[in-house]
C-alpha atoms as a PDB file:
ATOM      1  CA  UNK A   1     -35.518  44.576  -4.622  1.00  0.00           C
ATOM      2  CA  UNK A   2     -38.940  43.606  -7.114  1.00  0.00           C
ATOM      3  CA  UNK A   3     -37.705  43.714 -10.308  1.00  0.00           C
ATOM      4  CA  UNK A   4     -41.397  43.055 -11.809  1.00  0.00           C
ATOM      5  CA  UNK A   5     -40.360  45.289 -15.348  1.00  0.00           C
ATOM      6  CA  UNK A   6     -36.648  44.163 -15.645  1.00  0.00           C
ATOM      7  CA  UNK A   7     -35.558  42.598 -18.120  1.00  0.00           C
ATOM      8  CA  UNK A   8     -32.829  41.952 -20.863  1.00  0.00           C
ATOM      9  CA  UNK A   9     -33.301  45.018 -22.625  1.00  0.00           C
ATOM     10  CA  UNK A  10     -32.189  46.838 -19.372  1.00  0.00           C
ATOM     11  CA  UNK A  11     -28.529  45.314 -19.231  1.00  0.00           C
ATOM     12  CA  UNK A  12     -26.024  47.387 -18.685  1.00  0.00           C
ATOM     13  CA  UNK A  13     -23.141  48.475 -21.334  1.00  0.00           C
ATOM     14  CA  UNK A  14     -20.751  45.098 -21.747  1.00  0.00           C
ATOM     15  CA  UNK A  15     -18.789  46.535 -24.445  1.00  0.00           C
ATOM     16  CA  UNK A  16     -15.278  44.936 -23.939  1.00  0.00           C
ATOM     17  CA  UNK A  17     -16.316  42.135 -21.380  1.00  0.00           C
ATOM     18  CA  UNK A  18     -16.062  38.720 -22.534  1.00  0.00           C
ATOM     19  CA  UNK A  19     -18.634  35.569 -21.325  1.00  0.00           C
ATOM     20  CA  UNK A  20     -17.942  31.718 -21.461  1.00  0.00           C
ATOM     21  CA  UNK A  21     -21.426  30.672 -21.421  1.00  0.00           C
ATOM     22  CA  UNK A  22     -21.676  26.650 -21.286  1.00  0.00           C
ATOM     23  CA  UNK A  23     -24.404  24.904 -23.120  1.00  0.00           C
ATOM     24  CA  UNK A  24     -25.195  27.961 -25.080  1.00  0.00           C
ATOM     25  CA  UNK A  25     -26.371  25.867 -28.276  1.00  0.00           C
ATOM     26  CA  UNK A  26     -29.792  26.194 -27.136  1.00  0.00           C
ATOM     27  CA  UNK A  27     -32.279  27.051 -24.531  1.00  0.00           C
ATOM     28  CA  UNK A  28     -31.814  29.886 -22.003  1.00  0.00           C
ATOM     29  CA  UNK A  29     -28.039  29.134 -22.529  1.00  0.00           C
ATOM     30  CA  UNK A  30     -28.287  30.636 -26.467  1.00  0.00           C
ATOM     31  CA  UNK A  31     -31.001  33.267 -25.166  1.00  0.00           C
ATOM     32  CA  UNK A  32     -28.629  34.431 -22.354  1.00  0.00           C
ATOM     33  CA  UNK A  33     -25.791  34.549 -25.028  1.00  0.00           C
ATOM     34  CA  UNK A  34     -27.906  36.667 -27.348  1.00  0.00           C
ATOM     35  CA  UNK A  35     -28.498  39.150 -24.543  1.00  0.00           C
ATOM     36  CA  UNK A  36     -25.270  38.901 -23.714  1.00  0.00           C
ATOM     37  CA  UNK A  37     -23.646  39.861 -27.031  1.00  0.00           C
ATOM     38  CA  UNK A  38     -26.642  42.529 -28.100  1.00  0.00           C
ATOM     39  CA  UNK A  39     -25.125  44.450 -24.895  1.00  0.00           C
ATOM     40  CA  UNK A  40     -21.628  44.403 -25.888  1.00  0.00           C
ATOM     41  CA  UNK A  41     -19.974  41.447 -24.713  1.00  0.00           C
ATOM     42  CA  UNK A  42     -17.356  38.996 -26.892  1.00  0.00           C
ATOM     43  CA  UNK A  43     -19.541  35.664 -25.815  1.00  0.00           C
ATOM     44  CA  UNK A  44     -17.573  32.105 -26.060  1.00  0.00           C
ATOM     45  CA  UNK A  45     -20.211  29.394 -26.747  1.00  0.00           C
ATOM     46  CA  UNK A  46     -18.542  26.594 -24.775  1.00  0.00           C
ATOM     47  CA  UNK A  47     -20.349  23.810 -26.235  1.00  0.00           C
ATOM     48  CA  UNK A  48     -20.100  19.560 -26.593  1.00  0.00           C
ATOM     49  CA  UNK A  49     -20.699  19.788 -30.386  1.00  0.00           C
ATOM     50  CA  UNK A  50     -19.464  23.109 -32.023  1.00  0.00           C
ATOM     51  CA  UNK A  51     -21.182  22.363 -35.254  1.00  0.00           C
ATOM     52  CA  UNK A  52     -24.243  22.916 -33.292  1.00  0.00           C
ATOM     53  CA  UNK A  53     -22.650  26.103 -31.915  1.00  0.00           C
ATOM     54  CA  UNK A  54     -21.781  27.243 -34.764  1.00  0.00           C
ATOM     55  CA  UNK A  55     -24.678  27.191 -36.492  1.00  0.00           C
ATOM     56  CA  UNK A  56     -26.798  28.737 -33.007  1.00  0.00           C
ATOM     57  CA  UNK A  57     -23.838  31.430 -32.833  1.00  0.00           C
ATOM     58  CA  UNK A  58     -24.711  32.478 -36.517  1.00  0.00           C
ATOM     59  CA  UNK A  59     -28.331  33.607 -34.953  1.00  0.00           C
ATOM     60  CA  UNK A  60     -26.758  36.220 -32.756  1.00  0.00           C
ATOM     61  CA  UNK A  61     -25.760  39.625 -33.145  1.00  0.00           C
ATOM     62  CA  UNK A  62     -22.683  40.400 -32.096  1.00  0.00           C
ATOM     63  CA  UNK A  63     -19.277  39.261 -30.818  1.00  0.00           C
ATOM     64  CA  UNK A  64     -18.959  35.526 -30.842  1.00  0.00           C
ATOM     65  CA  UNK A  65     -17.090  32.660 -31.083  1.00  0.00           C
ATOM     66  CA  UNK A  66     -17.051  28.789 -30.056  1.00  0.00           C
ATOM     67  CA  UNK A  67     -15.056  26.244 -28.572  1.00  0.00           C
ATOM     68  CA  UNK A  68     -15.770  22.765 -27.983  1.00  0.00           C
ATOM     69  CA  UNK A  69     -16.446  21.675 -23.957  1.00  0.00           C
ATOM     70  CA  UNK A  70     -17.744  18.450 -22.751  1.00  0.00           C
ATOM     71  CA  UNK A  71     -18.349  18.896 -19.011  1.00  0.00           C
ATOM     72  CA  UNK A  72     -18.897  15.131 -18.768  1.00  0.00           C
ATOM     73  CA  UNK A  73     -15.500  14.444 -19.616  1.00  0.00           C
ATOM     74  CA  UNK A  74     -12.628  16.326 -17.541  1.00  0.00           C
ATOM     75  CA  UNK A  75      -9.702  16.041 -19.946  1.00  0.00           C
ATOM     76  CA  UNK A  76     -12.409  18.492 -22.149  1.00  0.00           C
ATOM     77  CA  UNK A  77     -12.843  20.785 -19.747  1.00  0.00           C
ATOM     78  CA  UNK A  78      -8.770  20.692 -18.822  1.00  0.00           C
ATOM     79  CA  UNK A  79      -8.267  21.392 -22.286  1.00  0.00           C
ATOM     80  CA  UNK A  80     -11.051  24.288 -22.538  1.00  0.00           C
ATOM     81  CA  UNK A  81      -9.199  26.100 -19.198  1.00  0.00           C
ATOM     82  CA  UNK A  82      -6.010  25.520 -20.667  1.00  0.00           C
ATOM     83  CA  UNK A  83      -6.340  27.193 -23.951  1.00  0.00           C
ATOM     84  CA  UNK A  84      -7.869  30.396 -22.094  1.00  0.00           C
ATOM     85  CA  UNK A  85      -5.945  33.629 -22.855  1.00  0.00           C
ATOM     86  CA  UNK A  86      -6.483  36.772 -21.206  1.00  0.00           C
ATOM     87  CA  UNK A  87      -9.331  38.186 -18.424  1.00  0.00           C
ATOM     88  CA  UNK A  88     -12.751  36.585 -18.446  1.00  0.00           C
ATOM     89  CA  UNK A  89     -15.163  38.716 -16.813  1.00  0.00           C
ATOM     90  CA  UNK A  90     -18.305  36.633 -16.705  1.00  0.00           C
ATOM     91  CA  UNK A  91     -18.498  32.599 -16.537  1.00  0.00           C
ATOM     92  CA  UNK A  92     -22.097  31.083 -16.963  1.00  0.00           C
ATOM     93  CA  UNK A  93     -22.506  27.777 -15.812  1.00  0.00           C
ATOM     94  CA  UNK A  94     -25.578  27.363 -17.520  1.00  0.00           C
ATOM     95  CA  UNK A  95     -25.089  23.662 -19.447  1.00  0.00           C
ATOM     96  CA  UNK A  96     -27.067  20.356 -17.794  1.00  0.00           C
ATOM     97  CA  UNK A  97     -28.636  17.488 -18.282  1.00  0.00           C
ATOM     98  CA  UNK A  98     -31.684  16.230 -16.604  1.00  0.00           C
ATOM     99  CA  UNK A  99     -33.605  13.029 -15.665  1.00  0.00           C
ATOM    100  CA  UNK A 100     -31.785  10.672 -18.019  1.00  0.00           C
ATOM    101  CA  UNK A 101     -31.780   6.675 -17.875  1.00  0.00           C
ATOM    102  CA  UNK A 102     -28.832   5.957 -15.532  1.00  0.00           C
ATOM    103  CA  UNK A 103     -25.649   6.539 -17.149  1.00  0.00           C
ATOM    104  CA  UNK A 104     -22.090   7.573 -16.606  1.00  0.00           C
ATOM    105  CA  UNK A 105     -19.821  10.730 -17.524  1.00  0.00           C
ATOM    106  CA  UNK A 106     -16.224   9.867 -19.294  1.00  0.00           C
ATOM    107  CA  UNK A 107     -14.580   9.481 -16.031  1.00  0.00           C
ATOM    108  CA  UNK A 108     -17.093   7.341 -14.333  1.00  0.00           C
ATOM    109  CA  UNK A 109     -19.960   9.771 -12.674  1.00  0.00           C
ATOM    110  CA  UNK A 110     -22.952   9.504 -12.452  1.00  0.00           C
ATOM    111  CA  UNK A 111     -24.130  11.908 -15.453  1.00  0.00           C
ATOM    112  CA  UNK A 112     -25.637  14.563 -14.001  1.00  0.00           C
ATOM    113  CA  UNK A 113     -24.171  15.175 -10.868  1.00  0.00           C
ATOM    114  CA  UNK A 114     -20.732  14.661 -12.833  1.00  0.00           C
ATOM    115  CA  UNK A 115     -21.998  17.122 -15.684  1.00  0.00           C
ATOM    116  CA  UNK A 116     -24.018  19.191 -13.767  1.00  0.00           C
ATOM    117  CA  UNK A 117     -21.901  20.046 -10.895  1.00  0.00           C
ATOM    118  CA  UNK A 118     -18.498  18.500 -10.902  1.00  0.00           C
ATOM    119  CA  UNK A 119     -17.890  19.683 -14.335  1.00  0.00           C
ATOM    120  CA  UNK A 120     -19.007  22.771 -13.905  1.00  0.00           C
ATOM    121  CA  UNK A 121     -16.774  23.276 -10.362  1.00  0.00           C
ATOM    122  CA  UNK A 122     -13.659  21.550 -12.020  1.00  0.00           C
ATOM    123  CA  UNK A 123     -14.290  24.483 -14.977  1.00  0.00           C
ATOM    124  CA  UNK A 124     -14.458  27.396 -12.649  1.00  0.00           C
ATOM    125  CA  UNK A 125     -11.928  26.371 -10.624  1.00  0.00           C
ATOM    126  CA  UNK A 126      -9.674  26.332 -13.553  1.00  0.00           C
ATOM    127  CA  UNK A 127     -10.602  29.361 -14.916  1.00  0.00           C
ATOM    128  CA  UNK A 128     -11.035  31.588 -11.802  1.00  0.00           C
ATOM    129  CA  UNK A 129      -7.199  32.520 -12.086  1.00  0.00           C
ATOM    130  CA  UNK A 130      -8.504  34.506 -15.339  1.00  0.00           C
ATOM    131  CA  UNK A 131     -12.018  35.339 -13.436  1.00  0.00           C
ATOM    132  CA  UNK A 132     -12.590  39.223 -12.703  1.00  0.00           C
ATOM    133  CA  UNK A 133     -16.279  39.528 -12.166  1.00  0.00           C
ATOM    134  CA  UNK A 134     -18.861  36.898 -11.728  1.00  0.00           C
ATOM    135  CA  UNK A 135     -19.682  33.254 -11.362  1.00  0.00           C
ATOM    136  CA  UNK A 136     -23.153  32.735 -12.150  1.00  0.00           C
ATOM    137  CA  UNK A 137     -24.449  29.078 -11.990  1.00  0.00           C
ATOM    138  CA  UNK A 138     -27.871  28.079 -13.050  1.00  0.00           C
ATOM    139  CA  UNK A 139     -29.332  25.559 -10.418  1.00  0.00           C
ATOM    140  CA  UNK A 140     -33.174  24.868 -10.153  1.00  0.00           C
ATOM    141  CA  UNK A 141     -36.357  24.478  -7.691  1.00  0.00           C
ATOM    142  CA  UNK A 142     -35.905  21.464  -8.305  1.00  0.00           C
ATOM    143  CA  UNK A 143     -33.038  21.259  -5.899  1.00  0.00           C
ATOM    144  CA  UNK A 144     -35.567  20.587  -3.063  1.00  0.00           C
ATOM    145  CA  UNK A 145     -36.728  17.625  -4.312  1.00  0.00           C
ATOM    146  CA  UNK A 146     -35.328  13.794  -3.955  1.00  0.00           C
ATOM    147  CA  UNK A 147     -33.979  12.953  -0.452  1.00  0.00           C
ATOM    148  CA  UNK A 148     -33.536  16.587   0.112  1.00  0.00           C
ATOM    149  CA  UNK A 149     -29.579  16.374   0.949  1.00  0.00           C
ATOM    150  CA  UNK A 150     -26.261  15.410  -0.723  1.00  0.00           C
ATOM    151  CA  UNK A 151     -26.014  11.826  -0.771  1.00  0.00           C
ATOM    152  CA  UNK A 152     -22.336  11.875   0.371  1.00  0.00           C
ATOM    153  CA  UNK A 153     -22.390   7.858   0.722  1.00  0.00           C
ATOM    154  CA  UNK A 154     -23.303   7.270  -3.060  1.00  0.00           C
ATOM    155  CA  UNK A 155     -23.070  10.450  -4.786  1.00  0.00           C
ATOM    156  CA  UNK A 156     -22.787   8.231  -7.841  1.00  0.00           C
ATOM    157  CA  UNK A 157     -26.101   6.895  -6.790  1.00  0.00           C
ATOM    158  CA  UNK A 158     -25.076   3.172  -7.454  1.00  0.00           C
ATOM    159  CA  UNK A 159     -27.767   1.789  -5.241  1.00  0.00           C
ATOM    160  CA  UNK A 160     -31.829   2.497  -6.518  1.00  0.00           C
ATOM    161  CA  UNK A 161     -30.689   4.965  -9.119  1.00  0.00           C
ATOM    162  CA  UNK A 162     -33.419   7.653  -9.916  1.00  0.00           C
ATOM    163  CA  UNK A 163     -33.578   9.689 -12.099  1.00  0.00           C
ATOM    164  CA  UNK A 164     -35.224  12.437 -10.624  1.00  0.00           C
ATOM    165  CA  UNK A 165     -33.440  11.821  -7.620  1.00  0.00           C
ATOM    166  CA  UNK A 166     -30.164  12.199  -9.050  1.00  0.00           C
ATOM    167  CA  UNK A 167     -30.878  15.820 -10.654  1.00  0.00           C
ATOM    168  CA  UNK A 168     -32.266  17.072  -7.731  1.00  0.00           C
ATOM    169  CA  UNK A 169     -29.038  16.548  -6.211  1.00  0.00           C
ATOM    170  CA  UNK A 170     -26.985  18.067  -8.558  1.00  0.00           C
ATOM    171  CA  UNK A 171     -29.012  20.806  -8.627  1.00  0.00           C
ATOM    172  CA  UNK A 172     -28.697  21.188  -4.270  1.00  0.00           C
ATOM    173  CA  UNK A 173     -24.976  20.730  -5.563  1.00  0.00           C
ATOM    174  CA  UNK A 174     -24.530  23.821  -7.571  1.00  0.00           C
ATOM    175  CA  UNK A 175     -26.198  25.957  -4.899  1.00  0.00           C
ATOM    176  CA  UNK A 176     -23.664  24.507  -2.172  1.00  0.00           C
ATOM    177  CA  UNK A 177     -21.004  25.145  -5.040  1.00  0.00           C
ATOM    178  CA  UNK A 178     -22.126  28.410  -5.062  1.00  0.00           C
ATOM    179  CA  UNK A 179     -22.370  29.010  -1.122  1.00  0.00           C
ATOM    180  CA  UNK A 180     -19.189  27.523  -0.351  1.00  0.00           C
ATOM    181  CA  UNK A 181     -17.347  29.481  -3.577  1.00  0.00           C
ATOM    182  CA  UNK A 182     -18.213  32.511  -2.358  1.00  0.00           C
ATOM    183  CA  UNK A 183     -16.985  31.904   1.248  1.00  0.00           C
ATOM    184  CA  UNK A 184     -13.742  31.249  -0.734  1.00  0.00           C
ATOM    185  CA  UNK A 185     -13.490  34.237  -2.444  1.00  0.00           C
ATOM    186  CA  UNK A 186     -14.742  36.638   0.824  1.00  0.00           C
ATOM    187  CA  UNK A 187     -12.441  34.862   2.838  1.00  0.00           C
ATOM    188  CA  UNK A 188      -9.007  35.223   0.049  1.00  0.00           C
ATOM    189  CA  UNK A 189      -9.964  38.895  -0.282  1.00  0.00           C
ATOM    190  CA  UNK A 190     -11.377  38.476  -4.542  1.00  0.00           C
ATOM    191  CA  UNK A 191     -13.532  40.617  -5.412  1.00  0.00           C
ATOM    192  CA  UNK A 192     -15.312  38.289  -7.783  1.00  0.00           C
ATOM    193  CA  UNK A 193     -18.914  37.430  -6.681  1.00  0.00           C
ATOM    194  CA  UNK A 194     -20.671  33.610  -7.013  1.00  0.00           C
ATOM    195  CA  UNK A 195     -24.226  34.088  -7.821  1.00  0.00           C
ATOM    196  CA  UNK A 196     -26.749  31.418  -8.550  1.00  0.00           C
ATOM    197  CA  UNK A 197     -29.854  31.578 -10.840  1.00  0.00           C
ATOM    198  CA  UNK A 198     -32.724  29.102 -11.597  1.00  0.00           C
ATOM    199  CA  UNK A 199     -34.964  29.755 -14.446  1.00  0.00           C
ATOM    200  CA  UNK A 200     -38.231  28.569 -13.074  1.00  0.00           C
ATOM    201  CA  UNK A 201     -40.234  26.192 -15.217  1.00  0.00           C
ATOM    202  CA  UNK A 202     -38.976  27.377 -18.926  1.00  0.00           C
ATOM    203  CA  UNK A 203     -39.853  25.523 -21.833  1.00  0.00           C
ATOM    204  CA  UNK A 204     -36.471  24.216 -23.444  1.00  0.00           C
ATOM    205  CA  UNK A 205     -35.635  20.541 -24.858  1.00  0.00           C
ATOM    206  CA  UNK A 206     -33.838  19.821 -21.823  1.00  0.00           C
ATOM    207  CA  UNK A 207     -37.160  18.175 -20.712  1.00  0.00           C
ATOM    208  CA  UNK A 208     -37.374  15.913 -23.409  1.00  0.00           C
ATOM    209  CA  UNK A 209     -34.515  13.761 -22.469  1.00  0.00           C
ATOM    210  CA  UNK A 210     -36.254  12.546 -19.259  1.00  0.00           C
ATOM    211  CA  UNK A 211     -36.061   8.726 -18.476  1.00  0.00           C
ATOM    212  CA  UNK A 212     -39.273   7.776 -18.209  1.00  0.00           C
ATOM    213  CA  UNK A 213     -42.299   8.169 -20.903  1.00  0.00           C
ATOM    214  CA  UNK A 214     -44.501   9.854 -18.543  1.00  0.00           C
ATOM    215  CA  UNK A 215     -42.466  12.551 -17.322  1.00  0.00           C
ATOM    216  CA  UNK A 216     -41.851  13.521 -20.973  1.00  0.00           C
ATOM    217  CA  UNK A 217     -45.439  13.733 -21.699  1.00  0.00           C
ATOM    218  CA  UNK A 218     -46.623  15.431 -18.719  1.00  0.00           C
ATOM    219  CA  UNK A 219     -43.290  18.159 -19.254  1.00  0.00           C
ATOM    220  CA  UNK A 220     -44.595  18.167 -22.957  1.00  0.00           C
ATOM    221  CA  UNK A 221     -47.951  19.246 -21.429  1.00  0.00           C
ATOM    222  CA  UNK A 222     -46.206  21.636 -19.186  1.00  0.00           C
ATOM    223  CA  UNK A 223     -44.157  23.262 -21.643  1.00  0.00           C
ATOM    224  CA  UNK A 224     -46.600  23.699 -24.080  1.00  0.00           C
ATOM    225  CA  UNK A 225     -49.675  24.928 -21.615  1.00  0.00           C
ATOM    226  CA  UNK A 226     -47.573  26.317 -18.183  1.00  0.00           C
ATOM    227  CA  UNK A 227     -44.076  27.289 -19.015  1.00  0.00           C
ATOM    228  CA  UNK A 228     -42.667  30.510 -19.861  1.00  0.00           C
ATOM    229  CA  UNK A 229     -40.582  30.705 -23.202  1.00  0.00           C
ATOM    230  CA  UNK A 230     -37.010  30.180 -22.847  1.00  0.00           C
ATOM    231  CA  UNK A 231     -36.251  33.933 -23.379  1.00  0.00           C
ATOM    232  CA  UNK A 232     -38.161  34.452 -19.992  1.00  0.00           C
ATOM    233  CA  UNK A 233     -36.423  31.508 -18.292  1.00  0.00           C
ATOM    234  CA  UNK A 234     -33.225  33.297 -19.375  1.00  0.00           C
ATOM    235  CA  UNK A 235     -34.112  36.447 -17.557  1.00  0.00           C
ATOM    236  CA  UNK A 236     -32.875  35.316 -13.814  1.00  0.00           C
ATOM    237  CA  UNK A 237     -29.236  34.178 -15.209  1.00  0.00           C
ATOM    238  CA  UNK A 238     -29.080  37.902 -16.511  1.00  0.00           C
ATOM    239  CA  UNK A 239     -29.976  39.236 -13.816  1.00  0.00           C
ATOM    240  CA  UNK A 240     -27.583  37.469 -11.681  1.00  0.00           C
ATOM    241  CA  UNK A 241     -24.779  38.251 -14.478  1.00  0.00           C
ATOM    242  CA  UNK A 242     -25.126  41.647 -14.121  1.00  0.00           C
ATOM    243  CA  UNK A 243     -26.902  43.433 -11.417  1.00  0.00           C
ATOM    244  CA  UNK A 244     -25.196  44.178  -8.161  1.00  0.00           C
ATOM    245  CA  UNK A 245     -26.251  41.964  -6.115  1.00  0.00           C
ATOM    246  CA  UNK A 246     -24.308  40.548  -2.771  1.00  0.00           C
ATOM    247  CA  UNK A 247     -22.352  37.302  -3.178  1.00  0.00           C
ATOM    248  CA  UNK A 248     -24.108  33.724  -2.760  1.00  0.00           C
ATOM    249  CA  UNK A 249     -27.133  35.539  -3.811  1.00  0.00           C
ATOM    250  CA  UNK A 250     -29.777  33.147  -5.517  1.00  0.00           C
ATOM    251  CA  UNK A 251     -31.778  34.467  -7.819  1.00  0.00           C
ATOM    252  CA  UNK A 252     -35.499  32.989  -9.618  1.00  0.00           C
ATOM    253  CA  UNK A 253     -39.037  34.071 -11.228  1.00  0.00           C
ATOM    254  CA  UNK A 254     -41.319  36.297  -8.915  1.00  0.00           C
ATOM    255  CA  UNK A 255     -44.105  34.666  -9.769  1.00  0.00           C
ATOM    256  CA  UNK A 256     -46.528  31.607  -8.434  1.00  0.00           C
ATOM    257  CA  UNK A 257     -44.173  28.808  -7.047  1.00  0.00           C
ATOM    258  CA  UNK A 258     -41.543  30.520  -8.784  1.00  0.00           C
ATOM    259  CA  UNK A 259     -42.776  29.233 -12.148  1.00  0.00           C
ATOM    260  CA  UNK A 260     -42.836  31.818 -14.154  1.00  0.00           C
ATOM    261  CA  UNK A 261     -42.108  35.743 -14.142  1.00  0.00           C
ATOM    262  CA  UNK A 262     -39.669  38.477 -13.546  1.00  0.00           C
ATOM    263  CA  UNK A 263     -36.032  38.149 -11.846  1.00  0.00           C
ATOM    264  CA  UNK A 264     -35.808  38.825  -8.229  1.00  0.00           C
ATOM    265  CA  UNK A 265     -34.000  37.402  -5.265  1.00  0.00           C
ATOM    266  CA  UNK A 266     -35.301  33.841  -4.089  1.00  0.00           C
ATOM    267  CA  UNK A 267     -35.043  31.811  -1.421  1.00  0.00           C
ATOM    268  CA  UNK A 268     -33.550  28.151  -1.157  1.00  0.00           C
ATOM    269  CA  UNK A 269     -34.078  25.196   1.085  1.00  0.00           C
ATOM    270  CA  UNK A 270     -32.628  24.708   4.451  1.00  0.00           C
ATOM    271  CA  UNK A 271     -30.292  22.301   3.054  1.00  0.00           C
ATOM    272  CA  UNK A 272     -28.802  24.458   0.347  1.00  0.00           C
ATOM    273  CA  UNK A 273     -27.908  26.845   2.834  1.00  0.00           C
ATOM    274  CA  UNK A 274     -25.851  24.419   5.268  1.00  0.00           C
ATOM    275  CA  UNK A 275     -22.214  25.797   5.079  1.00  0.00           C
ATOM    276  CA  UNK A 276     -20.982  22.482   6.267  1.00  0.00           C
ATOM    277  CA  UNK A 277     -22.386  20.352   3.711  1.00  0.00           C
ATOM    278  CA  UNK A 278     -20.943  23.106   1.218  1.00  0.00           C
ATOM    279  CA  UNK A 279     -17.584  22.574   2.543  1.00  0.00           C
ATOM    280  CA  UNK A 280     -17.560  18.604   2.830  1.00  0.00           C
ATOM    281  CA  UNK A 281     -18.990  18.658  -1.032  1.00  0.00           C
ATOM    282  CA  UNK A 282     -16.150  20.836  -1.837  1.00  0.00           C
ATOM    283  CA  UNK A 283     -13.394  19.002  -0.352  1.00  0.00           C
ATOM    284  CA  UNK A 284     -15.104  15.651  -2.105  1.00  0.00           C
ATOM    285  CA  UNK A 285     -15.742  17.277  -5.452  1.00  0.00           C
ATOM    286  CA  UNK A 286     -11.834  18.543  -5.142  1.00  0.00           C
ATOM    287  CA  UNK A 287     -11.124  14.937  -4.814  1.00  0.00           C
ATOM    288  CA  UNK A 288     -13.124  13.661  -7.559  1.00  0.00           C
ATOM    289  CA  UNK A 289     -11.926  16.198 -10.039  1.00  0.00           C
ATOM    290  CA  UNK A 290      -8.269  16.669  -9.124  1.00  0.00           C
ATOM    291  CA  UNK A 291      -9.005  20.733  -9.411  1.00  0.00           C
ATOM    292  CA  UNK A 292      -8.548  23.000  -6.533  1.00  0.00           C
ATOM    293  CA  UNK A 293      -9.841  26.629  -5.176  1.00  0.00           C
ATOM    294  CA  UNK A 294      -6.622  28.781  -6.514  1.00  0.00           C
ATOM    295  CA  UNK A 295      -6.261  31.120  -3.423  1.00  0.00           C
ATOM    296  CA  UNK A 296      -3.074  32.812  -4.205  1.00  0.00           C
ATOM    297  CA  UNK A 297      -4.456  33.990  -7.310  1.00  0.00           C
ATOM    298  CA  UNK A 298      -7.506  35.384  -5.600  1.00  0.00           C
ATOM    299  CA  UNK A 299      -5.196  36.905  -2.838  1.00  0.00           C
ATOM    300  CA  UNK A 300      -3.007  38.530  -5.597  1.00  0.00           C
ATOM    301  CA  UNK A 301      -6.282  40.260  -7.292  1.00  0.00           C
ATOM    302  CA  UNK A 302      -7.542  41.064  -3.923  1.00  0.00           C
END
């Protein structure tokens, strides 16, 4: 399945589908939104600050509009799912934040694994009843690094926060989110799909909120000398979006270490495929968040 000469200029016809794309102010989020729209699709920028989004949604051609979402605070993202009208074909879970100083989201998580993942799970789980296509969530390579696996005994990572640390394990999060959504869905009979995406090493400012000094000036070096642009980085997300591809797939860059390059299917660590770890981290993240899977609403639709 090489895909070395795809890219957004070969997506399909989304005239009448309608995207939530989170974080779509900027980055691969606002490039995947362009692409998006230019094909046809009504695009919701689901964004913290919606004068931001406002002002990126202006850029694009095409259907738009924005509403405000904080994924670090769930009474935002209750209110986002709860103002939802009608079908929503496509939901990107593309917003994150990486390597900050330790802090914590409104409802005491650690902030990235509570924005990165249990925002993003609480969201999807309360807009699936309106889902009819895809769950695409944006992960990284980077999910391999730190300890490796979930850190079930302090997934607030209390004791010797790291930075690093901590988004690698949100990012191993998203692709168990992914795994064990998609077992949900097979199993309840939906016929939406939950597809993951990374964008391999894009240049974006989510680098430049890293907590220590060094890291931003070696990513600085990185994004300026190694990095694809973020149009590039967007490519994968698309791709996941909107080609038919089976369920749980994960998709990255062809290239060198997955760097850089065109969409195509990727693998993941060993970790990231353990369907017991994705089931514990659901049942936890279901506690945390207060949201559940809603299977009769798949099993209607399927």
């Amino acid at each position: 399945m090489a895909t070395d000469k795809w890219n957004a200029t070969d997506l399909p016809d989304l005239t009448g589908r309608t995207a939530v794309v989170t974080g779509a102010n900027s980055g691969i989020g606002l490039t995947a939104a362009e692409a998006l729209a230019r094909a046809g699709a009504h695009v919701v920028f689901a964004v913290r600050d919606p004068e931001r989004g406002r002002a990126a949604a202006a850029t694009v051609h095409g259907s738009t509009e924005v509403r405000r979402l904080d994924l670090a605070d769930l009474s935002s993202v209750r209110e986002f799912a709860a103002d939802w009208k009608g079908e929503l074909h496509l939901l990107v879970n593309n917003a994150g934040v990486m390597m900050l100083p330790e802090q914590r989201t409104r409802d005491g998580f650690e902030m990235q694994f509570g924005t990165n993942h249990l925002g993003h799970f609480a969201l999807t789980n309360l807009l699936l009843p309106h889902i009819t296509d895809r769950v695409v969530t944006v992960s990284s390579d980077l999910h391999r690094g730190g300890s490796g696996v979930i850190d079930f005994a302090d997934l607030n990572r209390t004791a010797n926060y790291s930075p690093t640390g901590a988004y690698a394990q949100s990012k191993l999060a998203n692709l168990l989110f992914t795994l064990e959504l998609q077992r949900r869905l097979t199993e309840s009979g939906s016929p939406v799909r939950a597809t993951a995406a990374h964008p391999g090493y894009a240049a974006t400012n989510l680098q430049s909120h890293a907590a220590s000094p060094v890291a931003r000036l070696f990513m600085k070096f990185g994004n300026r000398f190694m990095a694809q642009d973020d149009r590039a980085g967007s490519l994968p997300t698309l791709y996941a979006a909107t080609q038919d591809l089976p369920g749980a797939s994960y998709v990255g860059p062809d290239g060198f270490r997955e760097m850089r390059g065109a969409p195509t299917l990727v693998g993941r660590s060993t970790a990231a495929s353990d369907p017991e770890a994705a089931k514990r981290l659901w049942t936890v993240s279901e506690e945390l968040t207060g949201t559940r899977f809603p299977l009769e609403t798949a099993l209607r639709r399927g």
